[in-house]
Structure formats: structure tokens, C-alpha cells
N, C-alpha and C. Protein backbone atom coordinates (compact mmCIF):
# COMPACT_ATOMS: atom_id res chain seq x y z
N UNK A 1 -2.90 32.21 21.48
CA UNK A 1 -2.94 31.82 22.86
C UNK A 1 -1.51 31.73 23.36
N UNK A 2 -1.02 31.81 24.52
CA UNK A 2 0.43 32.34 25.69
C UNK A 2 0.06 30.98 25.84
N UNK A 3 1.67 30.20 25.86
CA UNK A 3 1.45 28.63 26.76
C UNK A 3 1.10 28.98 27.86
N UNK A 4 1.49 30.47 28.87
CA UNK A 4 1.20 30.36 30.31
C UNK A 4 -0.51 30.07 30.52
N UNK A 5 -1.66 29.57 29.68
CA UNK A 5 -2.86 30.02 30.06
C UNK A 5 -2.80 28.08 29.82
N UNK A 6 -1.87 27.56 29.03
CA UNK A 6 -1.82 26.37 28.90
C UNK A 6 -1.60 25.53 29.92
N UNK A 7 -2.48 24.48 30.78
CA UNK A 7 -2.05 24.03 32.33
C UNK A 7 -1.02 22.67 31.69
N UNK A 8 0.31 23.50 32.79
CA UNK A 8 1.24 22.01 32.78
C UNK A 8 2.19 22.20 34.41
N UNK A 9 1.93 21.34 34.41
CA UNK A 9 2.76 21.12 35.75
C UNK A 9 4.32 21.67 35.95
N UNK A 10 4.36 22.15 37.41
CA UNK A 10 5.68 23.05 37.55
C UNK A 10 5.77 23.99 37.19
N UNK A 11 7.22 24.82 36.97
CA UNK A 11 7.56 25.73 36.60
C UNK A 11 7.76 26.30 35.04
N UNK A 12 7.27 24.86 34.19
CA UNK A 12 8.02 24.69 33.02
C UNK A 12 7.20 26.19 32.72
N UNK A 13 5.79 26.53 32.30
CA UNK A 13 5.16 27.90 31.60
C UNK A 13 5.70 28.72 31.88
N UNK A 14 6.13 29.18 33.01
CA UNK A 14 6.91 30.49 33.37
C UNK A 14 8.24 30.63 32.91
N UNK A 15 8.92 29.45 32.43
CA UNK A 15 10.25 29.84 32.20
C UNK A 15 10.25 30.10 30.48
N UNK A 16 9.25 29.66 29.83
CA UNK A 16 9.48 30.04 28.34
C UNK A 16 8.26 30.12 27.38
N UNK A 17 8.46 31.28 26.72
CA UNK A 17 7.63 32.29 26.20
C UNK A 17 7.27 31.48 24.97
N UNK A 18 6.06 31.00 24.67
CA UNK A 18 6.04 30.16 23.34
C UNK A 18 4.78 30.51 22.80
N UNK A 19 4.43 30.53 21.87
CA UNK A 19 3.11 30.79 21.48
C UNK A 19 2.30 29.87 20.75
N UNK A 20 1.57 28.95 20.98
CA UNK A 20 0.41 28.09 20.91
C UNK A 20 0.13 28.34 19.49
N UNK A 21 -0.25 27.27 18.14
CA UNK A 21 -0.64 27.53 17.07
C UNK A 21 -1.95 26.78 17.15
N UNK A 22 -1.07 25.41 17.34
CA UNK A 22 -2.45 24.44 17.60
C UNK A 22 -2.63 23.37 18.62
N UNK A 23 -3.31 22.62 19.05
CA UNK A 23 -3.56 21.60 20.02
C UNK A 23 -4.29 20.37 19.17
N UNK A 24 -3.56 19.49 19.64
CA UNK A 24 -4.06 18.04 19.11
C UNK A 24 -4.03 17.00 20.48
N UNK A 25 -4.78 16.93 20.64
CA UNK A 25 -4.63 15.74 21.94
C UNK A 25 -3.70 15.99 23.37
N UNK A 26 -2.29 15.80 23.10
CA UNK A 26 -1.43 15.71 23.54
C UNK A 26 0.10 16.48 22.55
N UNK A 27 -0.42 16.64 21.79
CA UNK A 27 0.89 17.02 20.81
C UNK A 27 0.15 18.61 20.88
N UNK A 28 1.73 19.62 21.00
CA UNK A 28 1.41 20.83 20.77
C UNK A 28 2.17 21.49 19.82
N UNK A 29 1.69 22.85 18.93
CA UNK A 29 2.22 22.90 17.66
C UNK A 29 2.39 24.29 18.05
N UNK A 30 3.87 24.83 18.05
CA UNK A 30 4.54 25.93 18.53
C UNK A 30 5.58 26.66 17.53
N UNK A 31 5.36 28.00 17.36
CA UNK A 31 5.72 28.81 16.58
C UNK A 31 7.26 28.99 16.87
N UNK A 32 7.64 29.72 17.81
CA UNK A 32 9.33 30.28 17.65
C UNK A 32 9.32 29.57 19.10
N UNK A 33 10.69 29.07 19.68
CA UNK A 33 11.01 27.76 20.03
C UNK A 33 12.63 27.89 20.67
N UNK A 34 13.01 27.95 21.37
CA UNK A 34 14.33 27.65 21.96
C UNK A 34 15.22 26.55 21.99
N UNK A 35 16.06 26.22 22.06
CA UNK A 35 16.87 24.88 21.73
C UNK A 35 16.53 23.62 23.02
N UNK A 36 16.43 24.34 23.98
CA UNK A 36 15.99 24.03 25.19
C UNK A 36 14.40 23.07 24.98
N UNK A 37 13.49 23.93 24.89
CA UNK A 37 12.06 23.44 24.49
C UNK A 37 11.75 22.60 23.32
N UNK A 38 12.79 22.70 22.68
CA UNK A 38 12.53 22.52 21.24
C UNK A 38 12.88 20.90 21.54
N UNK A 39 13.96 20.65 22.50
CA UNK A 39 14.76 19.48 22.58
C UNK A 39 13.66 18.53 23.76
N UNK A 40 13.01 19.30 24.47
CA UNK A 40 11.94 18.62 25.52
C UNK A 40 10.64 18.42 24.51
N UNK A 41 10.75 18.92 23.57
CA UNK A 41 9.41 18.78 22.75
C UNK A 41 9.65 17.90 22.06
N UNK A 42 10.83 17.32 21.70
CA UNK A 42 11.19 16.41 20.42
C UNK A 42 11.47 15.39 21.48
N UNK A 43 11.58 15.15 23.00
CA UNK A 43 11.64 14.16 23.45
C UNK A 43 10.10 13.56 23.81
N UNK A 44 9.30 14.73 23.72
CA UNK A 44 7.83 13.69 23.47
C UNK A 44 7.26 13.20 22.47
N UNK A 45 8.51 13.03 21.08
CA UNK A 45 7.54 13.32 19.77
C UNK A 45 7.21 13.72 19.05
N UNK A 46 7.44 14.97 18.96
CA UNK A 46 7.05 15.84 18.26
C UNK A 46 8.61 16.15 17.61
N UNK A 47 8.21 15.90 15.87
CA UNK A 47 9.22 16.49 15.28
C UNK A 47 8.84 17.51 14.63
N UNK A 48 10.30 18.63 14.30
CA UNK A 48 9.87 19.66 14.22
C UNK A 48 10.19 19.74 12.19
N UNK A 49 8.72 20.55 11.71
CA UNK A 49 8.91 20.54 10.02
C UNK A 49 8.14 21.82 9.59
N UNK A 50 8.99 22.99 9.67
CA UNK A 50 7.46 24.04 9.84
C UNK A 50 7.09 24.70 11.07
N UNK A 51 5.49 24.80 10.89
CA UNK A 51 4.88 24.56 12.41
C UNK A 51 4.08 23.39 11.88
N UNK A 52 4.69 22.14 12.12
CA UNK A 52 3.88 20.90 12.42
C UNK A 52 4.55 20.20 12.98
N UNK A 53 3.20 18.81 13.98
CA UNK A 53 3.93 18.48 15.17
C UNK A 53 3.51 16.59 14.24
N UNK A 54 4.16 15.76 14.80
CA UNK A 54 4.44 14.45 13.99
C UNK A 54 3.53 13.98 15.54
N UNK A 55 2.98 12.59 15.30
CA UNK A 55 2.74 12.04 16.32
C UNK A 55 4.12 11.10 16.76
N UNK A 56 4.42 10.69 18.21
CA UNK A 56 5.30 9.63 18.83
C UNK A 56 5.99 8.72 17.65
N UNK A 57 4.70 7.98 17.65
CA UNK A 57 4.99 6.58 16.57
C UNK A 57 4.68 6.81 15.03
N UNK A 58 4.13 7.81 14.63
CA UNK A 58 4.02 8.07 13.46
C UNK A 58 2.45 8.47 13.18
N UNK A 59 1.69 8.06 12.12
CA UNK A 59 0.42 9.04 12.16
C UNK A 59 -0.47 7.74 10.78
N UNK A 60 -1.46 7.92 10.59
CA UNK A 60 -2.61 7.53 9.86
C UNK A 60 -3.14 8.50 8.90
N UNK A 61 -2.58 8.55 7.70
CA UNK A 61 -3.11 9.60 7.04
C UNK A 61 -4.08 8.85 5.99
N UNK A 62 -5.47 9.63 5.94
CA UNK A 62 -6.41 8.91 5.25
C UNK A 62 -5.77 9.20 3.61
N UNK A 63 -5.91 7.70 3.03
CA UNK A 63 -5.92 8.36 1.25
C UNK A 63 -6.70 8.94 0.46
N UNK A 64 -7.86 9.78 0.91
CA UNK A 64 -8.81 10.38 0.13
C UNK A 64 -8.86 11.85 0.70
N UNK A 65 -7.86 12.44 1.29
CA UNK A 65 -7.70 13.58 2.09
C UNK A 65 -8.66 13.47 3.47
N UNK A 66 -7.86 14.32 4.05
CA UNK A 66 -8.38 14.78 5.72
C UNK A 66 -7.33 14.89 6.57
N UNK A 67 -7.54 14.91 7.55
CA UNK A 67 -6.22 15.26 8.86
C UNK A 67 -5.75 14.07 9.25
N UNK A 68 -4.65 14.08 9.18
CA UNK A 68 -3.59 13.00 9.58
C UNK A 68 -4.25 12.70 11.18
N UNK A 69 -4.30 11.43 11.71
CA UNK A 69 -4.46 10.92 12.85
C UNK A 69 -3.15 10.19 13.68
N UNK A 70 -2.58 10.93 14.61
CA UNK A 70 -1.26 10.44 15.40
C UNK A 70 -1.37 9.25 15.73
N UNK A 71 -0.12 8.52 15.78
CA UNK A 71 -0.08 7.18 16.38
C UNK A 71 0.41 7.68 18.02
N UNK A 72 0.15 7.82 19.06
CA UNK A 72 0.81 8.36 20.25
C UNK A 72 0.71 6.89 20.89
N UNK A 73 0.22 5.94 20.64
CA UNK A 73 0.53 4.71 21.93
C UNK A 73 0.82 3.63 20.91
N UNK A 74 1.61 2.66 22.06
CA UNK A 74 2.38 1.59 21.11
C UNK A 74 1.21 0.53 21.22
N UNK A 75 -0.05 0.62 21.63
CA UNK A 75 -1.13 -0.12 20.82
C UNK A 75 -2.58 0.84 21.37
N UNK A 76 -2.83 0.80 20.23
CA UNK A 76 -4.12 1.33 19.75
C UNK A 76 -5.48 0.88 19.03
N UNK A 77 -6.56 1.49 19.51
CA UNK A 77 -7.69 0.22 19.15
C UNK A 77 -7.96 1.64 18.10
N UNK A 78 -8.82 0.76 16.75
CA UNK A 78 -9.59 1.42 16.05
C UNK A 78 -11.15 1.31 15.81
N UNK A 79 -11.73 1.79 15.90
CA UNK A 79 -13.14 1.16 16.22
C UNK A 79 -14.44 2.26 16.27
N UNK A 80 -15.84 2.18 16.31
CA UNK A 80 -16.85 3.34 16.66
C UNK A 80 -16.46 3.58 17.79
N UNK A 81 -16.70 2.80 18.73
CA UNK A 81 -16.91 3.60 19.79
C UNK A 81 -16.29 4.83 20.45
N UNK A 82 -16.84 5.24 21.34
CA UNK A 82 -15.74 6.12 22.17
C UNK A 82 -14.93 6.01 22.74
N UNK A 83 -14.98 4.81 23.08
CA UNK A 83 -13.81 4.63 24.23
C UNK A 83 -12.46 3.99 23.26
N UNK A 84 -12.69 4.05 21.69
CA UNK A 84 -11.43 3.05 21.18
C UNK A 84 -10.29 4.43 21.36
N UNK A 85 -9.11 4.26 21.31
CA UNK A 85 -8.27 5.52 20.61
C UNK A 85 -8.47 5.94 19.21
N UNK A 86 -8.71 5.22 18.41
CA UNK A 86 -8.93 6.18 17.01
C UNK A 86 -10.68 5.83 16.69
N UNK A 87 -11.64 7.00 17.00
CA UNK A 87 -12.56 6.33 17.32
C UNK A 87 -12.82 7.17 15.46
N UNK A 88 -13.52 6.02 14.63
CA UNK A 88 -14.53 6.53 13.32
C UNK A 88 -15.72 6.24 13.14
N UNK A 89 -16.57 7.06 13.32
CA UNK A 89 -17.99 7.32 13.49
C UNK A 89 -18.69 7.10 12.06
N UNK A 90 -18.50 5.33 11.57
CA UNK A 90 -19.29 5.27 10.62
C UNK A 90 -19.88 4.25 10.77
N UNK A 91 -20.86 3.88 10.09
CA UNK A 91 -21.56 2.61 9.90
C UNK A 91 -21.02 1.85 9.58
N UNK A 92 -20.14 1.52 9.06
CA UNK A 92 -19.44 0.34 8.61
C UNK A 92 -18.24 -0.06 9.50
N UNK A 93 -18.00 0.49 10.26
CA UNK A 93 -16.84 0.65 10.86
C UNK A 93 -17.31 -0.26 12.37
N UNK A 94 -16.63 -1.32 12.72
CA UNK A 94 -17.24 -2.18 13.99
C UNK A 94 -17.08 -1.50 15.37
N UNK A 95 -17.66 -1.57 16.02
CA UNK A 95 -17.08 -1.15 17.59
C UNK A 95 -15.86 -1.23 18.17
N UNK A 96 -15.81 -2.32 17.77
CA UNK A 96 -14.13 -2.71 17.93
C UNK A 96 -13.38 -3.38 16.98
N UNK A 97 -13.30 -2.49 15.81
CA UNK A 97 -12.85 -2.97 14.92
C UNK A 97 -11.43 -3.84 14.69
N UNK A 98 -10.32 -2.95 14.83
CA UNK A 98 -8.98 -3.66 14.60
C UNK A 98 -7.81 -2.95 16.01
N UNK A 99 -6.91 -3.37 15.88
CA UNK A 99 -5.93 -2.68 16.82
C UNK A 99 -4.50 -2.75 16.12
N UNK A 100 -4.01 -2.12 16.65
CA UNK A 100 -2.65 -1.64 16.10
C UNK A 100 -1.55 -1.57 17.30
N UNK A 101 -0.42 -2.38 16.88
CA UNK A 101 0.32 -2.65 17.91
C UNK A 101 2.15 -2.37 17.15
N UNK A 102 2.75 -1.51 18.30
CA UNK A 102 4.12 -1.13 17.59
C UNK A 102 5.14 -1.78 18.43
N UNK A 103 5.61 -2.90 18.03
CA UNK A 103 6.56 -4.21 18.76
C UNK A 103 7.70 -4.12 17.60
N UNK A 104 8.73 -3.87 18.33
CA UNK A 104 10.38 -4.55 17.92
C UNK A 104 10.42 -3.41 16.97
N UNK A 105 10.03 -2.00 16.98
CA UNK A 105 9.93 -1.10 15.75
C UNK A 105 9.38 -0.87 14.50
N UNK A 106 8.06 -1.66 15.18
CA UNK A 106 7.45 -1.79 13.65
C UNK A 106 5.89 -1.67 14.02
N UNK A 107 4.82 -1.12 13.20
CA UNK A 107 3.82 -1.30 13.66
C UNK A 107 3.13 -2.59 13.11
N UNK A 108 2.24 -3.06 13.42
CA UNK A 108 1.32 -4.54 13.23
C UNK A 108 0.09 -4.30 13.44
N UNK A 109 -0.97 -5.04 12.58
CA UNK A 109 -2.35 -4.83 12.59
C UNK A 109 -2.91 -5.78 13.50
N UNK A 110 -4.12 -6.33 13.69
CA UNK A 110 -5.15 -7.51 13.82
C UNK A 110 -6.03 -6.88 13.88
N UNK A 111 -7.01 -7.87 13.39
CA UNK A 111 -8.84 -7.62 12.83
C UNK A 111 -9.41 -7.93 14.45
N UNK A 112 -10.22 -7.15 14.57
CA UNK A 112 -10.89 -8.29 15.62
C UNK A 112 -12.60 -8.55 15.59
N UNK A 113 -12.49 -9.29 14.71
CA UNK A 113 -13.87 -9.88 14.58
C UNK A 113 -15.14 -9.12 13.98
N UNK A 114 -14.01 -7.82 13.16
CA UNK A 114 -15.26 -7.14 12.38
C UNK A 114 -16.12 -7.42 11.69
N UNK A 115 -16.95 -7.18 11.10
CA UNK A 115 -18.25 -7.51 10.02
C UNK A 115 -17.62 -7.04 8.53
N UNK A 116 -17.07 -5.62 8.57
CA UNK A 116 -16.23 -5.77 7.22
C UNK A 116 -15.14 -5.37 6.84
N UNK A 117 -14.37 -5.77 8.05
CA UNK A 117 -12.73 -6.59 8.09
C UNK A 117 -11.81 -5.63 8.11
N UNK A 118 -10.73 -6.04 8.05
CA UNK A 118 -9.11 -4.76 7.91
C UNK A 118 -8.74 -5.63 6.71
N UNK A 119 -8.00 -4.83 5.70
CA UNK A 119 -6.83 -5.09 4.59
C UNK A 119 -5.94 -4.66 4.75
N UNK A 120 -4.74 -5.43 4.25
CA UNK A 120 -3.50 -4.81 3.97
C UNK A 120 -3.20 -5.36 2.29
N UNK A 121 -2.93 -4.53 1.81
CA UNK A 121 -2.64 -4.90 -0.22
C UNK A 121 -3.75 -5.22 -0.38
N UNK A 122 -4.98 -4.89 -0.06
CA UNK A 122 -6.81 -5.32 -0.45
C UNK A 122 -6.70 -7.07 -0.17
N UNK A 123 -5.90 -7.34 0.87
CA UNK A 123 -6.46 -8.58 1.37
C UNK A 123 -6.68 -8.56 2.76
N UNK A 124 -7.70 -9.35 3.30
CA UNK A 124 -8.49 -9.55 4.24
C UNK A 124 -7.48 -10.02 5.33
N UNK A 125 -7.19 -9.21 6.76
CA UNK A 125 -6.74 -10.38 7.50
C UNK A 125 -7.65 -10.60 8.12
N UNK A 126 -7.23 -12.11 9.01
CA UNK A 126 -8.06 -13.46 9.13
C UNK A 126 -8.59 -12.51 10.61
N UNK A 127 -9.40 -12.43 11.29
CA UNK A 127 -9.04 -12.05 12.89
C UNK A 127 -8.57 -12.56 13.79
N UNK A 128 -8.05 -11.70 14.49
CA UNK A 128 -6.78 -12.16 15.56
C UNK A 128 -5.68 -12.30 14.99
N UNK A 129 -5.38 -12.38 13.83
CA UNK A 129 -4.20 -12.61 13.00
C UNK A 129 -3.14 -11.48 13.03
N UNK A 130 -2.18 -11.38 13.61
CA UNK A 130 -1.16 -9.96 13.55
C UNK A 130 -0.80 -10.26 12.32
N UNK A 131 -0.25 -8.98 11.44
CA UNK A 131 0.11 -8.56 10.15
C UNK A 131 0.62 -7.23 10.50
N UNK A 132 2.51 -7.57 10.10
CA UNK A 132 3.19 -6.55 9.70
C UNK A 132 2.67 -5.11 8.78
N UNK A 133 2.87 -3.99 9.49
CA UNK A 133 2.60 -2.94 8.22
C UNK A 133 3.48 -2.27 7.76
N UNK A 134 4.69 -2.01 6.78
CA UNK A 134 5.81 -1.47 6.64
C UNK A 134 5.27 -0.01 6.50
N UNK A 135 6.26 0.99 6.84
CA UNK A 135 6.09 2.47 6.15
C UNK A 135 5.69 2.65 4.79
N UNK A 136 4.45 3.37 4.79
CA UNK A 136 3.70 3.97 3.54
C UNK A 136 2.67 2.71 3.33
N UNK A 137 2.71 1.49 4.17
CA UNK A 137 1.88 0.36 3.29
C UNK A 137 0.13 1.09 3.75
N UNK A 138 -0.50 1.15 2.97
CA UNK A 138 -2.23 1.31 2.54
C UNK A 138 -2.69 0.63 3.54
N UNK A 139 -3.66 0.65 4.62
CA UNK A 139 -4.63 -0.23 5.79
C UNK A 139 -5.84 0.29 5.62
N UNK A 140 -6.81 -0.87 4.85
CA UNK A 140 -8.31 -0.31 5.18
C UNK A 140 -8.63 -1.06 6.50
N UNK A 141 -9.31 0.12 6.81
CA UNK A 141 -10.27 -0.38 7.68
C UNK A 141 -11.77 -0.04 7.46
N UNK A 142 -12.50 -1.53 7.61
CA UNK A 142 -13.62 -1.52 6.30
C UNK A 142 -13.39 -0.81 5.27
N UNK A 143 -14.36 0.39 4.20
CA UNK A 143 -14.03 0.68 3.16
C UNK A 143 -12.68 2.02 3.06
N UNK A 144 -12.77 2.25 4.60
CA UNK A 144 -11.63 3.78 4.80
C UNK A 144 -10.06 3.69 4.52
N UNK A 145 -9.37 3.64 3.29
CA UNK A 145 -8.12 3.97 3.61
C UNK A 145 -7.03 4.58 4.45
N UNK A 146 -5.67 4.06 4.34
CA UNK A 146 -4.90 4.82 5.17
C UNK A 146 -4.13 4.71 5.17
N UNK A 147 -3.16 5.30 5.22
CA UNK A 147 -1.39 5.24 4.22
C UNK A 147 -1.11 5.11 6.11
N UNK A 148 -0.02 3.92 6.12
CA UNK A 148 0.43 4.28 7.91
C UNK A 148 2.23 4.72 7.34
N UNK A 149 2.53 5.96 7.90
CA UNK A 149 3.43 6.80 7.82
C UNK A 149 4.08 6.69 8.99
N UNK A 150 5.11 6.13 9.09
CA UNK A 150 6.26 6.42 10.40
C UNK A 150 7.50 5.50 9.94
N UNK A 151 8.76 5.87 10.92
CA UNK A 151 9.89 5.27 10.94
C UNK A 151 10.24 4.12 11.42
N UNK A 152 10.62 3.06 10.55
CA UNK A 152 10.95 1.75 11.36
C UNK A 152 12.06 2.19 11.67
N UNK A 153 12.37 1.40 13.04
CA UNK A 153 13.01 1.36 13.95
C UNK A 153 14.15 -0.07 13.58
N UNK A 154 13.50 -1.12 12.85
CA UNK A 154 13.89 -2.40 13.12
C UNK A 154 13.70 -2.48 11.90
N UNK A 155 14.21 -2.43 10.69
CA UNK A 155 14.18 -2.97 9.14
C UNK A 155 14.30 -4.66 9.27
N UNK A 156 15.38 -5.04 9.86
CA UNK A 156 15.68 -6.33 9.74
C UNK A 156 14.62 -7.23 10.90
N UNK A 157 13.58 -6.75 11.75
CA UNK A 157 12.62 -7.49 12.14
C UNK A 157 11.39 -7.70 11.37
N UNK A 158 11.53 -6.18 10.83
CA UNK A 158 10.27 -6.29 9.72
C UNK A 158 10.11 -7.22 8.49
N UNK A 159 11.28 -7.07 8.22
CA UNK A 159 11.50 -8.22 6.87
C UNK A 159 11.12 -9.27 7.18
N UNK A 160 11.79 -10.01 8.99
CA UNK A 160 11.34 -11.40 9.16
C UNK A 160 10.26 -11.62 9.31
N UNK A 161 9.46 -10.62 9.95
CA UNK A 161 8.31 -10.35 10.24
C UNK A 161 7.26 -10.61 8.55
N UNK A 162 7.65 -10.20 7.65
CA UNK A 162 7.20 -10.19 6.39
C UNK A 162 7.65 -11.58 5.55
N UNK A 163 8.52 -12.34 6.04
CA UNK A 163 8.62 -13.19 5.74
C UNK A 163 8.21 -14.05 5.80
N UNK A 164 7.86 -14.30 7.72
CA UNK A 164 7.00 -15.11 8.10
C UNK A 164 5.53 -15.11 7.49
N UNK A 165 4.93 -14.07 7.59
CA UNK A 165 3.76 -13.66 6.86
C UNK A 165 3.38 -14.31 5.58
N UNK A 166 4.83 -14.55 4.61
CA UNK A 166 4.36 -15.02 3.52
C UNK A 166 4.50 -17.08 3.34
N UNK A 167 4.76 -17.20 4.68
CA UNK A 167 5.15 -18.24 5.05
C UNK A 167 3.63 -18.98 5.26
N UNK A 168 3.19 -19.91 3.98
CA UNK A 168 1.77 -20.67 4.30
C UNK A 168 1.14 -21.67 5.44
N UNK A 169 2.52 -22.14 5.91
CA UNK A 169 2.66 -22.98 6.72
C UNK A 169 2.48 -22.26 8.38
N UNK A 170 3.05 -21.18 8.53
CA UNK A 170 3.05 -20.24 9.50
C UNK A 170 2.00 -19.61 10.29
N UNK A 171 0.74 -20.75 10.17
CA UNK A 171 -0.07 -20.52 11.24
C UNK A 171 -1.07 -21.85 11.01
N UNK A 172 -1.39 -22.10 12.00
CA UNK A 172 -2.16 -23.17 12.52
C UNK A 172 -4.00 -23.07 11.24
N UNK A 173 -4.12 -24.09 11.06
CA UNK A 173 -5.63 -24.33 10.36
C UNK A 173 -6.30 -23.32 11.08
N UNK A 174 -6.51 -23.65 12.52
CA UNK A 174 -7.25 -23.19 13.69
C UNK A 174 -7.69 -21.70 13.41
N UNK A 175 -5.76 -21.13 13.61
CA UNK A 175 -6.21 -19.74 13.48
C UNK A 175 -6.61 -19.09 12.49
N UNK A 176 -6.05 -19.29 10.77
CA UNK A 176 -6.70 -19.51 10.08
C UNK A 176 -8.35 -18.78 9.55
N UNK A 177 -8.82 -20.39 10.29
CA UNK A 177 -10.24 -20.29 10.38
C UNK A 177 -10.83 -19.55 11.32
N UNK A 178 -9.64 -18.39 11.88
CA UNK A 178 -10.18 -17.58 13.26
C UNK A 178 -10.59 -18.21 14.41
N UNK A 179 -10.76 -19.86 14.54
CA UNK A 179 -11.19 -20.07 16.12
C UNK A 179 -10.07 -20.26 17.09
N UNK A 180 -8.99 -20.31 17.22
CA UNK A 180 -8.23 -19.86 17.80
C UNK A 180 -7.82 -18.68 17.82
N UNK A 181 -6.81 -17.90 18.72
CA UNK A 181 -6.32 -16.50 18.20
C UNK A 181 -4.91 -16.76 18.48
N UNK A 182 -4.41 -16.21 17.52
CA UNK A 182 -2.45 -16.31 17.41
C UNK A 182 -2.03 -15.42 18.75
N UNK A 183 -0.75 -15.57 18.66
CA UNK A 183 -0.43 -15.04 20.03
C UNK A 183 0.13 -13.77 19.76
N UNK A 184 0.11 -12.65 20.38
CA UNK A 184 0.69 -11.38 20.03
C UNK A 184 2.20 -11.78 19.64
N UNK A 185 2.46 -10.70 18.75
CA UNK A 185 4.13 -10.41 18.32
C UNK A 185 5.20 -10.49 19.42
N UNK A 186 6.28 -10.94 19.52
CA UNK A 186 7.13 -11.13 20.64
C UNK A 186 7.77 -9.80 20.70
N UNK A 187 8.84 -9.41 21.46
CA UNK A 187 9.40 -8.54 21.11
C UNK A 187 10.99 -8.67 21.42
């Protein structure tokens, strides 16, 4: 496929000849490439390795094989339905399962009130509970693995961020016991 058959606003199709490999959402995966395009393409995200296109914030790659799933927004719901952004069409999987939020350069989990929960290291977080996820750390959601793959931005928030985490004292009984909900990550 010719990007020109590809609809984008302005003049940009007419000025450069690219040829379409693949389409993912919003990310496009382009064969031979100009310094020009190449540099407007890497300002949406897309890094270049090959012909493959990286998502924004990094990507969800399942650990039992399948296609990597882009991180493109700095929070994202995971869940059945249709309307979540990463929608997984299983039975076990809640409607609105967990969300994923990328604050101070780092991404972060919370459960929200699933039936059979998010892990990080095969432990349960509480819901509503934010939990740091460093690069490469494992996230089930219910029984589905998922290596979360991207670049921190902020090493030294993450750490505190991980520190706090291991900090027992560092959250209320309340939330805890889930009847309160902690307050999102600052930034």
C-alpha cells in the first residue's frame, strides 16, 4: 500500500514517497524512510529497529508468546470491555480490570476491584493501590502474563517509588483493606 491512499491531513502524503508495511492503531511501520520523516515519525514514537514500530511509552508483551500490545497513552485501562484501551476478551479478565498510569517516567499499576486481581512478583495488589512497575518487571492480569517493556525516564523516582512500596507503614489500614482508595501518584 502508497501512504498517499493513507488519509492524513495536509500536504504531508504528497511530499513523501513511503511505503506502508503495517498498521497498528496509530503507529505506522514503514519500509525506506528519509531523515526528514524518519525524524517526524520518531517524534510520535515510533522507534526505528528494522521495520518495527515501538509504541510512545513502551509496549506489553505477553510471556507465553503473541503480539506485543503498545503503551500509546500515559494512562490506560485494561479490562473486557470495549471501551477499555487494552481490551482482553476472556473470562477471567474483569470489565474493568486494572489501569496503568505513566507519572514522573515510570509506569504504575492499580487493581480496580477485579474478581481475580493484578500481580506484580505473583503478589496481589490491594485495589486502588498504585504499584510501581520497573522495566522488564512480569504484570498478571488475572492468569495472563506480561513482561512491561519500556524506558524509564526517572530511575531515581522509581527507586523512591519502590521504596515507598516496601515501606509497611506506607498506607493507611483503610486502604489496605481496599475501603478507601489511595490517591493517584504525584508527579
Amino acid at each position: 500500500m502508497d501512504l498517499t491512499t493513507v488519509p492524513f491531513e495536509g500536504d504531508f502524503v504528497s511530499r513523501f514517497p513511503i511505503s506502508i508495511i503495517g498498521y497498528n492503531r496509530t503507529v505506522l511501520i514503514a519500509s525506506s524512510v528519509d531523515a526528514e520523516v524518519r525524524f517526524l515519525f520518531a517524534s510520535w514514537g515510533i522507534f526505528w529497529g528494522g521495520v518495527m514500530a515501538a509504541a510512545k511509552f513502551g509496549e506489553l508483551v505477553p510471556v507465553n508468546g503473541g503480539d506485543p500490545i503498545p503503551l500509546m497513552n500515559e494512562t490506560m485501562s485494561i479490562g473486557r470491555r470495549d471501551s477499555c484501551d487494552i481490551c482482553l476478551k476472556f473470562q477471567n479478565i474483569s470489565s474493568n480490570h486494572c489501569e496503568l498510569s505513566f507519572l514522573n517516567g515510570f509506569w504504575s499499576v492499580r487493581d480496580l476491584q477485579s474478581a481475580n486481581g493484578t500481580k506484580i512478583k505473583g503478589e496481589r495488589i490491594p485495589p486502588h493501590a498504585w504499584r510501581p512497575l520497573p522495566p522488564g518487571e512480569e504484570l498478571r492480569v488475572a492468569t495472563h502474563a506480561f513482561t512491561v517493556e519500556y524506558e524509564c525516564l526517572n530511575p531515581a523516582a522509581l527507586e523512591e517509588a519502590m521504596t515507598q512500596e516496601e515501606n509497611i507503614f506506607g498506607q493507611s489500614l483503610m486502604e489496605k483493606a481496599g475501603i478507601q482508595k489511595p490517591k493517584k501518584p504525584t508527579q
